[in-house]
C-alpha atoms as a PDB file:
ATOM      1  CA  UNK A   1     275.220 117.265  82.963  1.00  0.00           C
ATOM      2  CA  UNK A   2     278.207 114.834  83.480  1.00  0.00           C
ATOM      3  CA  UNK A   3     280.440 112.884  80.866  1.00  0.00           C
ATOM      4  CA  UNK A   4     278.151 110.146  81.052  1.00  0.00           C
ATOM      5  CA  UNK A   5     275.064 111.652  80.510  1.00  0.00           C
ATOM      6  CA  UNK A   6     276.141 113.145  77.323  1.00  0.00           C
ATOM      7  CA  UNK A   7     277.645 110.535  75.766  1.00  0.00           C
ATOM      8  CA  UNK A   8     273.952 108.878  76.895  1.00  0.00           C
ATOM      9  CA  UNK A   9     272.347 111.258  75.490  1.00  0.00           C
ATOM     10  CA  UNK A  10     274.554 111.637  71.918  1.00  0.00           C
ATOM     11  CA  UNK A  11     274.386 108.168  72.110  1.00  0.00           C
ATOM     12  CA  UNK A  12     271.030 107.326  72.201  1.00  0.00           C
ATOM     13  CA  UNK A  13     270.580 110.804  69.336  1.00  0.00           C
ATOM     14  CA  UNK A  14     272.722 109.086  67.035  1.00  0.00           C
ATOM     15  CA  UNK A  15     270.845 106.059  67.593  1.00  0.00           C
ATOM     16  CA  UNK A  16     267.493 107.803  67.274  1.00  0.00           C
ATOM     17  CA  UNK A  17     268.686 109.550  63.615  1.00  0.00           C
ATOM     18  CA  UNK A  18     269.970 106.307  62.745  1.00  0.00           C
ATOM     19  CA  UNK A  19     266.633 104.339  63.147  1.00  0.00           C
ATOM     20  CA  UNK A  20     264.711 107.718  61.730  1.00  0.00           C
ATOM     21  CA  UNK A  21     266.808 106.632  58.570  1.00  0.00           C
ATOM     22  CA  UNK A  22     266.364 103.094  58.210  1.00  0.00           C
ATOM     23  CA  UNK A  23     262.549 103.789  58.774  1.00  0.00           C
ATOM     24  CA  UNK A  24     262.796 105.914  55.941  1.00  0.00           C
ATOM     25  CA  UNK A  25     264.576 103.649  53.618  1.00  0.00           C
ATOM     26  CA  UNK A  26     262.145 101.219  54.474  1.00  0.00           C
ATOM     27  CA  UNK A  27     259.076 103.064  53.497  1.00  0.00           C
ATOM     28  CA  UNK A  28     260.893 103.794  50.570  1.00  0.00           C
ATOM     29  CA  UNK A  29     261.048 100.318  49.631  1.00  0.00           C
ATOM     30  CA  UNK A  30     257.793  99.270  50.556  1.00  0.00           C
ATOM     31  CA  UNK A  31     256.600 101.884  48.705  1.00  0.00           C
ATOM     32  CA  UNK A  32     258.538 100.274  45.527  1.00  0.00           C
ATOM     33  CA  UNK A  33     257.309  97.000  46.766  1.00  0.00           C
ATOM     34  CA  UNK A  34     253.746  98.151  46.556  1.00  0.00           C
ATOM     35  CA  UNK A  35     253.689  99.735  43.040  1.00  0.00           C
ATOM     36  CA  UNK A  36     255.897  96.754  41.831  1.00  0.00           C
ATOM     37  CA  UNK A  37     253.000  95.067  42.994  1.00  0.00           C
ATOM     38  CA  UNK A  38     250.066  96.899  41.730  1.00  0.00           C
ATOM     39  CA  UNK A  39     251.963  96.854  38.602  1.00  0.00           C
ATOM     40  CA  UNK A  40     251.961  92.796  38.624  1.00  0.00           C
ATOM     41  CA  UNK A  41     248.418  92.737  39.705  1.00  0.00           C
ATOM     42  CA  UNK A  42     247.254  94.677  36.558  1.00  0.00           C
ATOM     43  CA  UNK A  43     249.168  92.526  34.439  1.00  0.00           C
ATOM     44  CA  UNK A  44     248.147  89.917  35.906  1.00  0.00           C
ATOM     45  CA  UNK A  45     244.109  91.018  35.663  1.00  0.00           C
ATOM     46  CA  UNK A  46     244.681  92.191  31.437  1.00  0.00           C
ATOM     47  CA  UNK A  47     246.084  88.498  31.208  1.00  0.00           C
ATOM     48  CA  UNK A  48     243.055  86.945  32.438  1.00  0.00           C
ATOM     49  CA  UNK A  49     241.170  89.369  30.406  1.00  0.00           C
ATOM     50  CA  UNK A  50     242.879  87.856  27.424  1.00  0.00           C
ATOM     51  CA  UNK A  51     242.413  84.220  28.674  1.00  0.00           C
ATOM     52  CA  UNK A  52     239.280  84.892  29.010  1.00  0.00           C
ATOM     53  CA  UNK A  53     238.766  86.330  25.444  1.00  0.00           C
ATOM     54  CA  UNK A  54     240.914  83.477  23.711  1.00  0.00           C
ATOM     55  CA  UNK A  55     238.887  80.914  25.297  1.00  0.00           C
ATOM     56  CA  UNK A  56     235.891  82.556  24.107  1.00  0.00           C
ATOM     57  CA  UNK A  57     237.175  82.569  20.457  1.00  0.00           C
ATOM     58  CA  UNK A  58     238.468  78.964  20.678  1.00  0.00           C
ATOM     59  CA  UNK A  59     235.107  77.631  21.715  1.00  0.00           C
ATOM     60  CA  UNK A  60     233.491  79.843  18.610  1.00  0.00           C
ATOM     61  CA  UNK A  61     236.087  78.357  16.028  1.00  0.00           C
ATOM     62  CA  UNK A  62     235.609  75.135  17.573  1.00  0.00           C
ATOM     63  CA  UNK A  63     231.871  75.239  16.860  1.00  0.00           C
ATOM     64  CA  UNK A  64     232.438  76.991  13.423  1.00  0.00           C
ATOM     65  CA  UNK A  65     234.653  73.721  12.787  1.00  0.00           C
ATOM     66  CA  UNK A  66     232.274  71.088  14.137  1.00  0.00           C
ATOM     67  CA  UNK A  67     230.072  72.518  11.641  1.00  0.00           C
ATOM     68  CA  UNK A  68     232.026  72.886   9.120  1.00  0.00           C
ATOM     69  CA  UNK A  69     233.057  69.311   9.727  1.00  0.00           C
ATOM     70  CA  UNK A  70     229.287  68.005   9.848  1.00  0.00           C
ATOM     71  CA  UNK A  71     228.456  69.898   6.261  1.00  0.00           C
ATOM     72  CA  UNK A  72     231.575  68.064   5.015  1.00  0.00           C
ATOM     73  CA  UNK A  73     229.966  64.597   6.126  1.00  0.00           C
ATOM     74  CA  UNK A  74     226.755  65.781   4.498  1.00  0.00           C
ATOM     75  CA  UNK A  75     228.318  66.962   1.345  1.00  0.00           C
ATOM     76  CA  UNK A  76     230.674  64.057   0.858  1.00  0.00           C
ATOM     77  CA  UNK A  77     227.534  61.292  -0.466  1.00  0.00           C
ATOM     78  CA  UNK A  78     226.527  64.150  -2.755  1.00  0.00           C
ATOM     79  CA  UNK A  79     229.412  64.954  -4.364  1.00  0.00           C
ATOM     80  CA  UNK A  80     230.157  61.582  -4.590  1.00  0.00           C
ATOM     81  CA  UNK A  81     227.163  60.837  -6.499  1.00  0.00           C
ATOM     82  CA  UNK A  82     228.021  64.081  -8.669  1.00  0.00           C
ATOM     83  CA  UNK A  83     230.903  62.708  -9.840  1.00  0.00           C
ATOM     84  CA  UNK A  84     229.479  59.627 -10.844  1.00  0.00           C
ATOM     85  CA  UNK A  85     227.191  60.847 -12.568  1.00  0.00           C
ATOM     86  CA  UNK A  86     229.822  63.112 -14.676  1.00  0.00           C
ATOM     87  CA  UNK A  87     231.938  60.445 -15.215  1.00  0.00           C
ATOM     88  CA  UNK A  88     228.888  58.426 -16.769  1.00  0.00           C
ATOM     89  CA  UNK A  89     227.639  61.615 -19.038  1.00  0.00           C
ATOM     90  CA  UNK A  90     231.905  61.917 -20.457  1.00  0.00           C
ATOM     91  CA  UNK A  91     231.293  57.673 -20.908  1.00  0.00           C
ATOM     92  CA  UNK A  92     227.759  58.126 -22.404  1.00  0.00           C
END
């Protein structure tokens, strides 16, 4: 083997380790990436969950309050008529 060939060939070895590394950093990342992202993905499906489940107790209060609101409207004549009819028995 001449000069040239082995500095070819250590050469092109040191290039060949070199890439095997980077590959492997890469994966390595990726592989961060990827659980980072699962992670997020999780979080993001329990916070849709709870979206879901807020916007399920807003629309119950809501119609616990529009009824609410509606026996108020009833009530209101009544007790209005309640009280005049106390104030006329203290008069009386």
């Amino acid at each position: 083997m001449s000069e040239i060939e082995r500095l070819l060939t250590s050469t092109l070895a040191a290039l060949e380790q070199e890439l095997r590394q980077t590959q492997e950093a890469q994966a390595k990342t990726l592989s961060g990436q990827d659980q980072t992202l699962n992670a997020h993905a999780q979080a993001l499906r329990q916070i849709r969950q709870q979206i879901a489940s807020l916007s399920a107790q807003q629309r119950e209060s809501t119609q616990h309050l529009q009824h609410l609101s509606e026996l108020s409207t009833r009530l209101e004549p009544l007790l209005t008529r309640l009280n005049v009819m106390l104030c006329e028995k203290k008069k009386g």
